[in-house]
PDB file of N, CA and C in Angstrom:
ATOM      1  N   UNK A   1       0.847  -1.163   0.000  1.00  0.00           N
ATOM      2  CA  UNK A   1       0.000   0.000   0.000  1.00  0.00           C
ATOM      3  C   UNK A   1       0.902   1.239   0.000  1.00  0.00           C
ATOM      4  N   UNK A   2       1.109   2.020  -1.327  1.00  0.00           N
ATOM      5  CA  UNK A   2       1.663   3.147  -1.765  1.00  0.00           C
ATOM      6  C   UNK A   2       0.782   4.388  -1.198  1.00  0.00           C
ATOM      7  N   UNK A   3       1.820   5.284  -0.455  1.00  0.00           N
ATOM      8  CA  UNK A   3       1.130   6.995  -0.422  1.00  0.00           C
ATOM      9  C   UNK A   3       0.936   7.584  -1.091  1.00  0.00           C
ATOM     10  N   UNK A   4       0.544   8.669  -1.683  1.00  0.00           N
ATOM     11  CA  UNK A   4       0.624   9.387  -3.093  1.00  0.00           C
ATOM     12  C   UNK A   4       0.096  10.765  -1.845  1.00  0.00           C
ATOM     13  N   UNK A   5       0.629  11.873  -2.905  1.00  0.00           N
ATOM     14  CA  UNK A   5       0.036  13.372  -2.241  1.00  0.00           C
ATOM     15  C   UNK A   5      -1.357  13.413  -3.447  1.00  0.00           C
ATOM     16  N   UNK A   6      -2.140  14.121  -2.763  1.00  0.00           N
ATOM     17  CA  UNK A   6      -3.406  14.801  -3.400  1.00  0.00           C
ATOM     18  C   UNK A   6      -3.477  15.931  -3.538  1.00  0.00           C
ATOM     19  N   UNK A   7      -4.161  16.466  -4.280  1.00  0.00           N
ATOM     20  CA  UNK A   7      -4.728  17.726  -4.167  1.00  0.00           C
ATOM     21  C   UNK A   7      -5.852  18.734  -4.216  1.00  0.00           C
ATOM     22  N   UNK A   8      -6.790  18.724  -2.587  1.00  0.00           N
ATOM     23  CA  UNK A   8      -8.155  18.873  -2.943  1.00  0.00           C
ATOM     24  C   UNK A   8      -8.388  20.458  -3.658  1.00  0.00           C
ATOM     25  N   UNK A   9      -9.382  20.200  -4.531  1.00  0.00           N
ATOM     26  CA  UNK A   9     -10.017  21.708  -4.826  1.00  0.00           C
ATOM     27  C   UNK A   9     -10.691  21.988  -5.054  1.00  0.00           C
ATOM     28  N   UNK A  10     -11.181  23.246  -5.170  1.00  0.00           N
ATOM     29  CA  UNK A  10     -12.737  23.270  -5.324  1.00  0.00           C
ATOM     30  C   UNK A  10     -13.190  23.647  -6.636  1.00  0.00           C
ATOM     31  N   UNK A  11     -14.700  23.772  -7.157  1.00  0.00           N
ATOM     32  CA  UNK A  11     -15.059  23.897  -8.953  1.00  0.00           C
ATOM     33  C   UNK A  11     -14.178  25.394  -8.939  1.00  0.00           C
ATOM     34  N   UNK A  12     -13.893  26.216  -8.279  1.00  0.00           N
ATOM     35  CA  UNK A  12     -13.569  27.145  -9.013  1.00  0.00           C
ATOM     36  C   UNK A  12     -11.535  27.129  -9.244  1.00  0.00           C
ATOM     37  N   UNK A  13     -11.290  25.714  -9.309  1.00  0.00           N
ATOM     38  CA  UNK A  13      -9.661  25.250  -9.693  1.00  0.00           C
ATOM     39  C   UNK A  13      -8.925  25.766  -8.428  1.00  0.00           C
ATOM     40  N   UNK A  14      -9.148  25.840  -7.093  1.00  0.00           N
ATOM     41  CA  UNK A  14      -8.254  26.563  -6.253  1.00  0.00           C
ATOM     42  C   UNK A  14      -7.978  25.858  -4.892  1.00  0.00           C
ATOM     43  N   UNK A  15      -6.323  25.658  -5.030  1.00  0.00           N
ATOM     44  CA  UNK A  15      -6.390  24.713  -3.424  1.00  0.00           C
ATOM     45  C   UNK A  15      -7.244  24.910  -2.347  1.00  0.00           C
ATOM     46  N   UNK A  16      -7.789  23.520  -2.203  1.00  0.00           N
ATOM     47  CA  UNK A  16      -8.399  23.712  -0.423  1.00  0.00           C
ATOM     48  C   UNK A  16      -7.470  23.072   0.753  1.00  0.00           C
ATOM     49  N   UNK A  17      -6.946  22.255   0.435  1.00  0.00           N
ATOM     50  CA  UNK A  17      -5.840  21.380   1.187  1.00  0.00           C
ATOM     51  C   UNK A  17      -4.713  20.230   0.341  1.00  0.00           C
ATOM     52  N   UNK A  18      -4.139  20.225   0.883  1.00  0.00           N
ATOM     53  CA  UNK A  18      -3.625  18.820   0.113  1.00  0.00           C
ATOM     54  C   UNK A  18      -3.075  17.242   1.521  1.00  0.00           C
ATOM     55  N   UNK A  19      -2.762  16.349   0.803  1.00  0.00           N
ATOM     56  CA  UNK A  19      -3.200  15.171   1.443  1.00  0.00           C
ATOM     57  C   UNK A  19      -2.247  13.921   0.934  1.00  0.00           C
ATOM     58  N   UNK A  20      -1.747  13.174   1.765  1.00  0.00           N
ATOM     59  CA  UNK A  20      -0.908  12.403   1.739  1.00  0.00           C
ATOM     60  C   UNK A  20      -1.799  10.984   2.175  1.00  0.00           C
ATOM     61  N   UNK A  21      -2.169  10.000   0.871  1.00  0.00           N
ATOM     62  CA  UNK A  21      -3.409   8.799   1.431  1.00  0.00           C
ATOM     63  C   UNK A  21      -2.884   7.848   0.790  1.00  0.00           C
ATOM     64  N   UNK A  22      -2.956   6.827   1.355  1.00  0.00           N
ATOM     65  CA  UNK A  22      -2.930   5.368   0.493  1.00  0.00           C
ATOM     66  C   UNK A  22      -4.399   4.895   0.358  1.00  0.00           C
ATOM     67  N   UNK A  23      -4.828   4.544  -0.464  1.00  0.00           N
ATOM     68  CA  UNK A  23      -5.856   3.629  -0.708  1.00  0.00           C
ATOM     69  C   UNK A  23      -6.245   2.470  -0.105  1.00  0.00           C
ATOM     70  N   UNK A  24      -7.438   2.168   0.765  1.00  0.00           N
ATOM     71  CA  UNK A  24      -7.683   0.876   1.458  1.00  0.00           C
ATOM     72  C   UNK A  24      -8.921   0.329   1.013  1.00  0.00           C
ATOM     73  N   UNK A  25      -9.744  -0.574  -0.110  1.00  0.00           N
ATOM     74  CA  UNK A  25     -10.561  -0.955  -0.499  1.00  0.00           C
ATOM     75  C   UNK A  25     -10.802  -0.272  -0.933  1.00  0.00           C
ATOM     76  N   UNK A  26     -11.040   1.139  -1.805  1.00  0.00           N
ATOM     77  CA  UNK A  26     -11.553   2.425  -2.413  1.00  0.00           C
ATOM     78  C   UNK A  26     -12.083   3.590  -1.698  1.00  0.00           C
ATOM     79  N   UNK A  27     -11.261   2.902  -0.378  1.00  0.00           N
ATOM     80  CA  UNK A  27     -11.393   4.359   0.333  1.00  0.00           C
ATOM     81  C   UNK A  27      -9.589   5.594   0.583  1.00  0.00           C
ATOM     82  N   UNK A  28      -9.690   6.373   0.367  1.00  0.00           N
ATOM     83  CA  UNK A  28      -8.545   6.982   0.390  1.00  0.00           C
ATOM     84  C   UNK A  28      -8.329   7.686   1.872  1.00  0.00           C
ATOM     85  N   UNK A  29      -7.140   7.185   2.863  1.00  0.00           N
ATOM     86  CA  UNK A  29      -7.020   7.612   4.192  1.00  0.00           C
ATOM     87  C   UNK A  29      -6.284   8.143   4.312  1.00  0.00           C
ATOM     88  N   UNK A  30      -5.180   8.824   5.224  1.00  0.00           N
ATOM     89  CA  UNK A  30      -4.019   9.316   5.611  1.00  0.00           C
ATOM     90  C   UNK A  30      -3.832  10.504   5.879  1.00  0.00           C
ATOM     91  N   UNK A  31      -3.391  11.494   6.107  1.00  0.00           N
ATOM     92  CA  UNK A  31      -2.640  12.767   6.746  1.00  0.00           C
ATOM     93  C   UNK A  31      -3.439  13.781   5.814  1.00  0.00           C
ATOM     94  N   UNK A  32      -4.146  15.219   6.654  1.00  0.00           N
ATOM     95  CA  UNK A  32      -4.312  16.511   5.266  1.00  0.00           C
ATOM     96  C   UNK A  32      -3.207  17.762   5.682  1.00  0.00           C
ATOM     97  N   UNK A  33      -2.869  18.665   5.040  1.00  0.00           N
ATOM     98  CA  UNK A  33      -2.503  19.457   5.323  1.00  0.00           C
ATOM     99  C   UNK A  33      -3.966  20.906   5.183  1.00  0.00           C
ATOM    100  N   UNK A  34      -4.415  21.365   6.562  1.00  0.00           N
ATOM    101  CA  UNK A  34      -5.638  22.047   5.890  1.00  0.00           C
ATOM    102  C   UNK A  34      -5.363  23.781   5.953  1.00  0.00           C
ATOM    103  N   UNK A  35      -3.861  24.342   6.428  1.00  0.00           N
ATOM    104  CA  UNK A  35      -3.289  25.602   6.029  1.00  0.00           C
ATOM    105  C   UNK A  35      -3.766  26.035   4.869  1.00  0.00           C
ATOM    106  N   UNK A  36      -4.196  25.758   3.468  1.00  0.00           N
ATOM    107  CA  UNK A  36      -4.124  26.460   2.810  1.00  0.00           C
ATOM    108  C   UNK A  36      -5.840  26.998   2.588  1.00  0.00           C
ATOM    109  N   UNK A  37      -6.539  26.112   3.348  1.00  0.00           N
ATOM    110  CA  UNK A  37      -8.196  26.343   3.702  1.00  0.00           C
ATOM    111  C   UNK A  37      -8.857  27.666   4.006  1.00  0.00           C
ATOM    112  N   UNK A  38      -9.475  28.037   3.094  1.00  0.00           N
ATOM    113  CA  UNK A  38     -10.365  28.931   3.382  1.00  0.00           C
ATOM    114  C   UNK A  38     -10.861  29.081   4.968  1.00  0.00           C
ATOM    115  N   UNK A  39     -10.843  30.147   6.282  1.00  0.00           N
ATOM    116  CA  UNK A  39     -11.429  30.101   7.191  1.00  0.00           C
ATOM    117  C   UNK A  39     -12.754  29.444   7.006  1.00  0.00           C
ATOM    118  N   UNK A  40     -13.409  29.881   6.426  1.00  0.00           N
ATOM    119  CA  UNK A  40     -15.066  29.222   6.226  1.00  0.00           C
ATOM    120  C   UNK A  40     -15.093  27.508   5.920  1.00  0.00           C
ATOM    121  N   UNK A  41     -14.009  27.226   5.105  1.00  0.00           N
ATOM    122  CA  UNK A  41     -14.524  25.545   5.113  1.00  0.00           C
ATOM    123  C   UNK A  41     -13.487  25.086   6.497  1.00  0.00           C
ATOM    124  N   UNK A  42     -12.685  25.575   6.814  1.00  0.00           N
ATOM    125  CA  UNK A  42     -12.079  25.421   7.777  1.00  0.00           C
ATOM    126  C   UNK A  42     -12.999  24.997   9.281  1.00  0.00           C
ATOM    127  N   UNK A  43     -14.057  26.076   9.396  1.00  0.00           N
ATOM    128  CA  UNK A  43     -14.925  26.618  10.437  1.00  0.00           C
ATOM    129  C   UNK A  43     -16.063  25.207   9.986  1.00  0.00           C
ATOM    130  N   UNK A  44     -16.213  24.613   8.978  1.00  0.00           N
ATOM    131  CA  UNK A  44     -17.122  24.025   8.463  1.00  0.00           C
ATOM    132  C   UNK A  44     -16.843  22.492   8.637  1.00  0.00           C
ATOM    133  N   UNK A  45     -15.220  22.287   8.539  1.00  0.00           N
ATOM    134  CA  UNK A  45     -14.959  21.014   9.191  1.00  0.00           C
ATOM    135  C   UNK A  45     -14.871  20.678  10.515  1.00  0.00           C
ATOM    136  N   UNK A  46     -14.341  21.620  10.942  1.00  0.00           N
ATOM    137  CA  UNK A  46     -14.279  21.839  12.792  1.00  0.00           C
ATOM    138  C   UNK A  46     -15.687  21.388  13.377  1.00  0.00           C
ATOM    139  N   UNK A  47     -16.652  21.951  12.481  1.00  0.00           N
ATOM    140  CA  UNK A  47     -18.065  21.497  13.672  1.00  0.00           C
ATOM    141  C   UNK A  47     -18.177  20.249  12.706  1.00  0.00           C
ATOM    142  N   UNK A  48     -18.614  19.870  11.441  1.00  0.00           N
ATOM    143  CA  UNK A  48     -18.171  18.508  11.161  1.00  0.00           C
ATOM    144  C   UNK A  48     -17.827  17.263  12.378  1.00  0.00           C
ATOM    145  N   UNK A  49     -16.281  17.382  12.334  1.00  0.00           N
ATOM    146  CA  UNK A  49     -15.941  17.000  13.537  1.00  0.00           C
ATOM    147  C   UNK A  49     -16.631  16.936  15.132  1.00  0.00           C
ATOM    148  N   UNK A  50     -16.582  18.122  15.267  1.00  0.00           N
ATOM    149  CA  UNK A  50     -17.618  18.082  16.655  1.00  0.00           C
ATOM    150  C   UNK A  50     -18.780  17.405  16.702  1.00  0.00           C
ATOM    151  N   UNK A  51     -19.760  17.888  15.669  1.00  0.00           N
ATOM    152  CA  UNK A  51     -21.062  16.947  14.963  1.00  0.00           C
ATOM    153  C   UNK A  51     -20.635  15.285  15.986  1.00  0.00           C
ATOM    154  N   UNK A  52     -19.489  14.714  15.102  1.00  0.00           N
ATOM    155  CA  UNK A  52     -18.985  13.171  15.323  1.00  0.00           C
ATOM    156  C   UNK A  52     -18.063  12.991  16.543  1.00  0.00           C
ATOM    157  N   UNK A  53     -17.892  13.530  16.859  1.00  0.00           N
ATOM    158  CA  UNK A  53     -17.089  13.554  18.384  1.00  0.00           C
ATOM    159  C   UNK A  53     -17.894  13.356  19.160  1.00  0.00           C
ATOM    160  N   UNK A  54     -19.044  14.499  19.431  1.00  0.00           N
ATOM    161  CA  UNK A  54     -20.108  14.300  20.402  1.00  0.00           C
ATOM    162  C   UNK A  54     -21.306  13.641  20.083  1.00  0.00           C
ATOM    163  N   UNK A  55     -21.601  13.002  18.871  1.00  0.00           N
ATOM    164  CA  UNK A  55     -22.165  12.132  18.445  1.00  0.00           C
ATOM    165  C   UNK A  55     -23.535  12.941  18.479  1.00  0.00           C
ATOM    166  N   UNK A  56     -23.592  13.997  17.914  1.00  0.00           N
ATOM    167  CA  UNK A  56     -24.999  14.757  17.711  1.00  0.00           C
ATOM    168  C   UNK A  56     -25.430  14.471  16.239  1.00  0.00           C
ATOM    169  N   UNK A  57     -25.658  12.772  15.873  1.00  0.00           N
ATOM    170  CA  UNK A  57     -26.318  12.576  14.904  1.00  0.00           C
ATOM    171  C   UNK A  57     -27.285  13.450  13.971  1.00  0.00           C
ATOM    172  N   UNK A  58     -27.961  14.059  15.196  1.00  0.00           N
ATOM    173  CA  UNK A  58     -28.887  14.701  14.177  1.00  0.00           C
ATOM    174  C   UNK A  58     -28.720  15.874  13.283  1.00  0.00           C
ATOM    175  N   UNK A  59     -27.592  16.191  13.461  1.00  0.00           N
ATOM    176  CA  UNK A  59     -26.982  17.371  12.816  1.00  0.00           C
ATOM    177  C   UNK A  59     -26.161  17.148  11.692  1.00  0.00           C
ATOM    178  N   UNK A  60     -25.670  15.566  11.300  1.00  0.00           N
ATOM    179  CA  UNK A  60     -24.682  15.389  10.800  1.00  0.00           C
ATOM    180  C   UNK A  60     -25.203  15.227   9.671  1.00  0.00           C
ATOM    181  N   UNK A  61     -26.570  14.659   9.354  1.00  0.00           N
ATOM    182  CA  UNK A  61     -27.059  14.734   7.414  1.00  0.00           C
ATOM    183  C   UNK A  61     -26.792  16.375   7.267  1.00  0.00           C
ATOM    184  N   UNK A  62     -26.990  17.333   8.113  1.00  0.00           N
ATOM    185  CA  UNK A  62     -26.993  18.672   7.107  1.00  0.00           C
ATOM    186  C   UNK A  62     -25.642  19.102   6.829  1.00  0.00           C
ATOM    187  N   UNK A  63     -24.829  18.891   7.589  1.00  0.00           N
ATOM    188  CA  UNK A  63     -23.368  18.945   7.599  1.00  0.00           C
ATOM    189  C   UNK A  63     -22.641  18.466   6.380  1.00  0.00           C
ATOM    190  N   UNK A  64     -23.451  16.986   6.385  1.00  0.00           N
ATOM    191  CA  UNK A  64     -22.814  16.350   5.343  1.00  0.00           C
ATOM    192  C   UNK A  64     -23.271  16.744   3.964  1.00  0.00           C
ATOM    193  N   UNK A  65     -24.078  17.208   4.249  1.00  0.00           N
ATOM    194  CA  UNK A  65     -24.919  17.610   2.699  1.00  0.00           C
ATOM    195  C   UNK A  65     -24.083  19.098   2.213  1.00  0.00           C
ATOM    196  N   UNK A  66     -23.710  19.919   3.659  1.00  0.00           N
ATOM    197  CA  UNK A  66     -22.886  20.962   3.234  1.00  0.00           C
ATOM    198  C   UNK A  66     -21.531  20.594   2.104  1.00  0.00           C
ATOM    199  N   UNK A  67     -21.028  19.320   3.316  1.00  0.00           N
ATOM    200  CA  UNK A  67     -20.030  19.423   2.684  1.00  0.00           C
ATOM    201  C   UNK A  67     -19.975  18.510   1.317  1.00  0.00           C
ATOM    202  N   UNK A  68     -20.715  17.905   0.693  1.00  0.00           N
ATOM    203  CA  UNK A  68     -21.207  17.189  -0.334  1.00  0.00           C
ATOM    204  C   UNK A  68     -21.290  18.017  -1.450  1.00  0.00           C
ATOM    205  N   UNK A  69     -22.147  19.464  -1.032  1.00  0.00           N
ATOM    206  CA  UNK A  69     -22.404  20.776  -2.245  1.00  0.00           C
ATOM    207  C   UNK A  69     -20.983  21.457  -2.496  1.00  0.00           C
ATOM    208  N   UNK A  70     -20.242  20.877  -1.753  1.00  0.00           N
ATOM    209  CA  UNK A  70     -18.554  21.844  -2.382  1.00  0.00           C
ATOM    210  C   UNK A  70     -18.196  21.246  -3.240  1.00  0.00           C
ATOM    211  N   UNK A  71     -18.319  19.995  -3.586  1.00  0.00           N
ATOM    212  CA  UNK A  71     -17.885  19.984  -5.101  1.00  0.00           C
ATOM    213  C   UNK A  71     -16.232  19.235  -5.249  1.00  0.00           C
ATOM    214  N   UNK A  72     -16.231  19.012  -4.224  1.00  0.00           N
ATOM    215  CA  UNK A  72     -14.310  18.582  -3.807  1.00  0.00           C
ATOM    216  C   UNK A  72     -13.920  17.859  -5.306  1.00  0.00           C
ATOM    217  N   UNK A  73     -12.573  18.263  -5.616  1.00  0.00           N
ATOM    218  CA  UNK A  73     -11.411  17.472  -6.458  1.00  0.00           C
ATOM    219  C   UNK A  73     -10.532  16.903  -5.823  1.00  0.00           C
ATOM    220  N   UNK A  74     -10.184  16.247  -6.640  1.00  0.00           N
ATOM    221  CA  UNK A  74      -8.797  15.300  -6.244  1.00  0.00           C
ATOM    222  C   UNK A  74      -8.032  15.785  -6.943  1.00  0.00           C
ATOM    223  N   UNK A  75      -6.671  16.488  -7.298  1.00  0.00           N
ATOM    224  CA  UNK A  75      -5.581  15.931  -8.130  1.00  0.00           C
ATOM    225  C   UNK A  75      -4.287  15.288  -7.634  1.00  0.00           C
ATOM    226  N   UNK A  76      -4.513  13.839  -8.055  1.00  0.00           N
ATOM    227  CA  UNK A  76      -3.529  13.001  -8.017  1.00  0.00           C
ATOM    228  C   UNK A  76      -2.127  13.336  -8.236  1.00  0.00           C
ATOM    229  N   UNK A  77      -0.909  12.656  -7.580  1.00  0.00           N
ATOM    230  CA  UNK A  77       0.438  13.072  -8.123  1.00  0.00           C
ATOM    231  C   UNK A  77       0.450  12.886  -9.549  1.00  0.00           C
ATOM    232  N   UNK A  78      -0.627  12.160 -10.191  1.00  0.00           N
ATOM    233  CA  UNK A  78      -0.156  11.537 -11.740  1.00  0.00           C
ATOM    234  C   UNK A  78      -0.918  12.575 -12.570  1.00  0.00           C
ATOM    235  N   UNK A  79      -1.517  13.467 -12.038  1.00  0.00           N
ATOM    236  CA  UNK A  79      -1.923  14.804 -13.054  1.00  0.00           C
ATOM    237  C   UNK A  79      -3.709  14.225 -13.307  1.00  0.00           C
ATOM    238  N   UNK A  80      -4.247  12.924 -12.948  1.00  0.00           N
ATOM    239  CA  UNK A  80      -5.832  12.812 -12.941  1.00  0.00           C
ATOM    240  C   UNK A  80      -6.020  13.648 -12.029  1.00  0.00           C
ATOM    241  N   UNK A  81      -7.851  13.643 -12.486  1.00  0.00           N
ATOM    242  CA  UNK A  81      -8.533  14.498 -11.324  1.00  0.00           C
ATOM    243  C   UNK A  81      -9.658  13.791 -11.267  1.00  0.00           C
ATOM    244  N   UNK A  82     -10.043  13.568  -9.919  1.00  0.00           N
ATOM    245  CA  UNK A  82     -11.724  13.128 -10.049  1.00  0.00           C
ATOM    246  C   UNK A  82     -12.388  13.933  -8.683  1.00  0.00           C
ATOM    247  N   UNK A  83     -13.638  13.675  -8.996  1.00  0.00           N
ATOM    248  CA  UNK A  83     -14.853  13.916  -7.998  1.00  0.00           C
ATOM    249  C   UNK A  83     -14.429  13.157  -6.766  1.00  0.00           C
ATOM    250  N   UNK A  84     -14.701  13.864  -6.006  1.00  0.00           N
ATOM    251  CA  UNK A  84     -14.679  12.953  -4.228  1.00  0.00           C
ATOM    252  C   UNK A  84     -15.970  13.485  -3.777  1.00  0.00           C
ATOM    253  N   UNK A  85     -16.187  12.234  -2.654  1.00  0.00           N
ATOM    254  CA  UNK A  85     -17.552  11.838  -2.042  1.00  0.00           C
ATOM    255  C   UNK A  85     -17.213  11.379  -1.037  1.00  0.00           C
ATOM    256  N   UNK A  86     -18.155  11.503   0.297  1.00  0.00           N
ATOM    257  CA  UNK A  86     -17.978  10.750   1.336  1.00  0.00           C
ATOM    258  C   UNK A  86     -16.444  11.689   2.305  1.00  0.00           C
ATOM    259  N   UNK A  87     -16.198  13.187   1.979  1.00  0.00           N
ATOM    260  CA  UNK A  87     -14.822  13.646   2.496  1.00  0.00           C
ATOM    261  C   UNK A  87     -15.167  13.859   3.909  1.00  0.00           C
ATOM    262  N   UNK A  88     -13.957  13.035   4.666  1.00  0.00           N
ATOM    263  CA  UNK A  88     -14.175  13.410   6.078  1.00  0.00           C
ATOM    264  C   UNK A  88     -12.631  14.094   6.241  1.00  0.00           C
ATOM    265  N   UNK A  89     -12.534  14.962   6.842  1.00  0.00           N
ATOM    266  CA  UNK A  89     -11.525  15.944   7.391  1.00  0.00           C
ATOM    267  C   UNK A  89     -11.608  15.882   8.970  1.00  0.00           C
ATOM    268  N   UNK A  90     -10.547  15.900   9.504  1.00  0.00           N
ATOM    269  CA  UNK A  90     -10.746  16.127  11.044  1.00  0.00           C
ATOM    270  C   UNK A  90      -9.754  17.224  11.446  1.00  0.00           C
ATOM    271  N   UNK A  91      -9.949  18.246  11.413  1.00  0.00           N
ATOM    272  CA  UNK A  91      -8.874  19.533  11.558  1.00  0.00           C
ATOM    273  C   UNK A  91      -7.852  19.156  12.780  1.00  0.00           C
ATOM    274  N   UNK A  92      -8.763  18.742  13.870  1.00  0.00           N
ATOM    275  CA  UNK A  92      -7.751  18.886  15.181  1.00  0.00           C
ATOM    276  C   UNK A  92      -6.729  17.093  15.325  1.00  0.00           C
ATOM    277  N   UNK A  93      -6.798  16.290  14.387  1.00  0.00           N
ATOM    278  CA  UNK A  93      -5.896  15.062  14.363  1.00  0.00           C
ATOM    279  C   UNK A  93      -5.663  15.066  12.405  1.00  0.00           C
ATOM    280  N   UNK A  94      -5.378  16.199  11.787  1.00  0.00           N
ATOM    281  CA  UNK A  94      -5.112  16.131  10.619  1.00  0.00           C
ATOM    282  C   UNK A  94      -5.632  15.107   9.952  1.00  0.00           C
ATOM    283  N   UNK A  95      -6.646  14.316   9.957  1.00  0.00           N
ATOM    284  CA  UNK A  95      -6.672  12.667   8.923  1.00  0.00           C
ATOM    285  C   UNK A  95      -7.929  13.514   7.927  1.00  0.00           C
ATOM    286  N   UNK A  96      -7.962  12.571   6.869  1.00  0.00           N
ATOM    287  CA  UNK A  96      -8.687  12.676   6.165  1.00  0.00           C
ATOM    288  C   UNK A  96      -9.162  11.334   5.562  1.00  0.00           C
ATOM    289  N   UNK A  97     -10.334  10.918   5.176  1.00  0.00           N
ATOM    290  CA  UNK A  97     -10.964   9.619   4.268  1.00  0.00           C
ATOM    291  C   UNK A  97     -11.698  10.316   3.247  1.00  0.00           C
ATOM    292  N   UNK A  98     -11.813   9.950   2.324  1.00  0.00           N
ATOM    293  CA  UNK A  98     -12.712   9.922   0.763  1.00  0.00           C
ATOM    294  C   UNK A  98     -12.474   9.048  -0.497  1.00  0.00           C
ATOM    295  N   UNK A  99     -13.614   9.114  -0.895  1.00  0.00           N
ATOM    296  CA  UNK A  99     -13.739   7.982  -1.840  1.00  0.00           C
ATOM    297  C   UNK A  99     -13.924   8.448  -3.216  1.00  0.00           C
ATOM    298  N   UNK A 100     -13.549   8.140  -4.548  1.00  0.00           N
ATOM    299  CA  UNK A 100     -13.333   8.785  -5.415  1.00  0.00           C
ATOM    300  C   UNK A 100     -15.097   8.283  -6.188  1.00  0.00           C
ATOM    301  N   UNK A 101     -15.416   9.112  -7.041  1.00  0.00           N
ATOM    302  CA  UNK A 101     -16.333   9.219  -8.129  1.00  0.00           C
ATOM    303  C   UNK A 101     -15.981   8.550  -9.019  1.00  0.00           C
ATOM    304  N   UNK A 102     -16.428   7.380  -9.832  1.00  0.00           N
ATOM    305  CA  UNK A 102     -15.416   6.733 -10.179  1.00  0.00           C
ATOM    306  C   UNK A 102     -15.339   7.157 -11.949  1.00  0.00           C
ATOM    307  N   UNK A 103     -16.487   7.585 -12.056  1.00  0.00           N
ATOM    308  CA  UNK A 103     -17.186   7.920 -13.580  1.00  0.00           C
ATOM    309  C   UNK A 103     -17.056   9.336 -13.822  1.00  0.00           C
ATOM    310  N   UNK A 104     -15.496  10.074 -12.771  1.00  0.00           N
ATOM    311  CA  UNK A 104     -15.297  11.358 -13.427  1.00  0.00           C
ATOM    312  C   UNK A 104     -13.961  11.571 -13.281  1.00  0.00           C
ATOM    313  N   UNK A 105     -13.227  10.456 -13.324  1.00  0.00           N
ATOM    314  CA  UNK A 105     -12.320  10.358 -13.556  1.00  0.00           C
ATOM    315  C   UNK A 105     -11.476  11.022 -14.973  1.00  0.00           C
ATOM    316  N   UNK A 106     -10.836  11.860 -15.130  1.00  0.00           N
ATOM    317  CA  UNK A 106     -10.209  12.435 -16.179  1.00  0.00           C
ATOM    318  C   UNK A 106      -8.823  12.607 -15.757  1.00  0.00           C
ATOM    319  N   UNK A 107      -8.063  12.684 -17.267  1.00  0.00           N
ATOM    320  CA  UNK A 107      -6.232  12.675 -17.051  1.00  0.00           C
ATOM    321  C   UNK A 107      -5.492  13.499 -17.080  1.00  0.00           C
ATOM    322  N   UNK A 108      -4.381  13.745 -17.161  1.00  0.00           N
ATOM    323  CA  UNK A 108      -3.864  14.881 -16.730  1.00  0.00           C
ATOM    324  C   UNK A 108      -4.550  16.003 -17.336  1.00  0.00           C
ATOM    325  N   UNK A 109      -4.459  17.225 -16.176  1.00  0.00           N
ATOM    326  CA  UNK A 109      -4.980  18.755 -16.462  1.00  0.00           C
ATOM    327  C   UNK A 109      -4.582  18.907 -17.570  1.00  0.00           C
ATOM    328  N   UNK A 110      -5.106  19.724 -18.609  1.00  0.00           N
ATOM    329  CA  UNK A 110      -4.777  20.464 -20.017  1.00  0.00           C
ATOM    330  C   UNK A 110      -4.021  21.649 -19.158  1.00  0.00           C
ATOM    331  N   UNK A 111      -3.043  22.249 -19.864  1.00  0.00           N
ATOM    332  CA  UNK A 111      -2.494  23.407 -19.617  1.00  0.00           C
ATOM    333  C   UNK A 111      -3.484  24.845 -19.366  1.00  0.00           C
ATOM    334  N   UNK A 112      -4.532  24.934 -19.569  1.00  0.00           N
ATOM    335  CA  UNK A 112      -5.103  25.728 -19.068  1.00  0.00           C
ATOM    336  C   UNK A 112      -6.284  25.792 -18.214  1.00  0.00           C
ATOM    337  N   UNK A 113      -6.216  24.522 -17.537  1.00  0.00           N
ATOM    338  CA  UNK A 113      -6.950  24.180 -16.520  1.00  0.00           C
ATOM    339  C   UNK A 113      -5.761  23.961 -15.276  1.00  0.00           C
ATOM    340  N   UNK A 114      -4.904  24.777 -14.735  1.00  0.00           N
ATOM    341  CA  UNK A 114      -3.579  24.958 -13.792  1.00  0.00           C
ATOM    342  C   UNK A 114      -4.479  24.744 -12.825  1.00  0.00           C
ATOM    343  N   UNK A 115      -4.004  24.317 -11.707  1.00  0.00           N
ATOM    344  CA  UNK A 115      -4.763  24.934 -10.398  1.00  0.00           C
ATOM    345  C   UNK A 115      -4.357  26.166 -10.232  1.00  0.00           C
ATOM    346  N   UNK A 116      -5.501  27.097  -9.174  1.00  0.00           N
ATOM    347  CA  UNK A 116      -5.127  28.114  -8.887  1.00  0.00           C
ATOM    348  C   UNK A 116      -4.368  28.610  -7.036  1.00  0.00           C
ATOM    349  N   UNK A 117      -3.556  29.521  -7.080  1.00  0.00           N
ATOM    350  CA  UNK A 117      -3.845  29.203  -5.211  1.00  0.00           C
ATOM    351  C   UNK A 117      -4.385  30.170  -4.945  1.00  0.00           C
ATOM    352  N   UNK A 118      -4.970  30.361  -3.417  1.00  0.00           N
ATOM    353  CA  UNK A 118      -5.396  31.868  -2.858  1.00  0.00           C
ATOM    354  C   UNK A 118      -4.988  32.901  -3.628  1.00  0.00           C
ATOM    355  N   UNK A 119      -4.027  32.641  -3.376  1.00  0.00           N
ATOM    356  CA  UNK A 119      -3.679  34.785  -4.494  1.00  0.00           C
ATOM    357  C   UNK A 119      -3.802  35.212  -5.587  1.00  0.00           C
ATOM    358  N   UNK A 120      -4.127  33.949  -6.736  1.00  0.00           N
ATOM    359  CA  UNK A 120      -4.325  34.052  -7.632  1.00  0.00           C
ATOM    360  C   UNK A 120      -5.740  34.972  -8.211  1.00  0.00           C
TER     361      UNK A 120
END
């Protein structure tokens, strides 16, 4: 079981974090880096988390549905990109799990689809 770095982002091409996962049955686990996060999705995983910490089920379909409408990318070290589903982030123990889309899978970025970062 190989690591690979990721790179999440959002539809509008612009880092949200990136992520160091190996693959375990088609789920993708391991380390995020979430510094480069917008305060707001930042603020958005934090209660996420809390949601599942304190086990306030009932809060966690809307949460999840939040975080479902962002739209998350992957880009792989190998230049694919796909849809992710199922992203769990835990800000305060860095991990992350998600599972790829499997039917939006596409190959390396064209040159004018770059990612972008914050300052851009």
């Amino acid at each position: 079981m190989s690591s690979q770095c990721v790179t999440l982002i959002n539809p509008e091409r612009q880092m949200v974090a990136t992520a160091h996962v190996a693959e375990q049955h088609g789920q993708f686990i391991g380390r995020i880096d979430c510094s480069p996060m917008p305060l707001p999705l930042q603020r958005l995983f934090t209660e996420y988390e809390e949601v599942v910490n304190t086990q306030v089920f009932s809060l966690l379909d809307e949460v999840e549905d939040h975080i479902a409408r962002l739209h998350l990318m992957g880009v792989f070290e190998d230049g694919h990109e796909a849809a992710l589903t199922d992203v769990q982030i835990y800000p305060s123990t860095k991990t992350v799990s998600f599972q790829v889309v499997q039917d939006t899978v596409s190959h390396p970025t064209a040159p004018n689809k770059r990612l972008q970062s914050d300052g851009e």
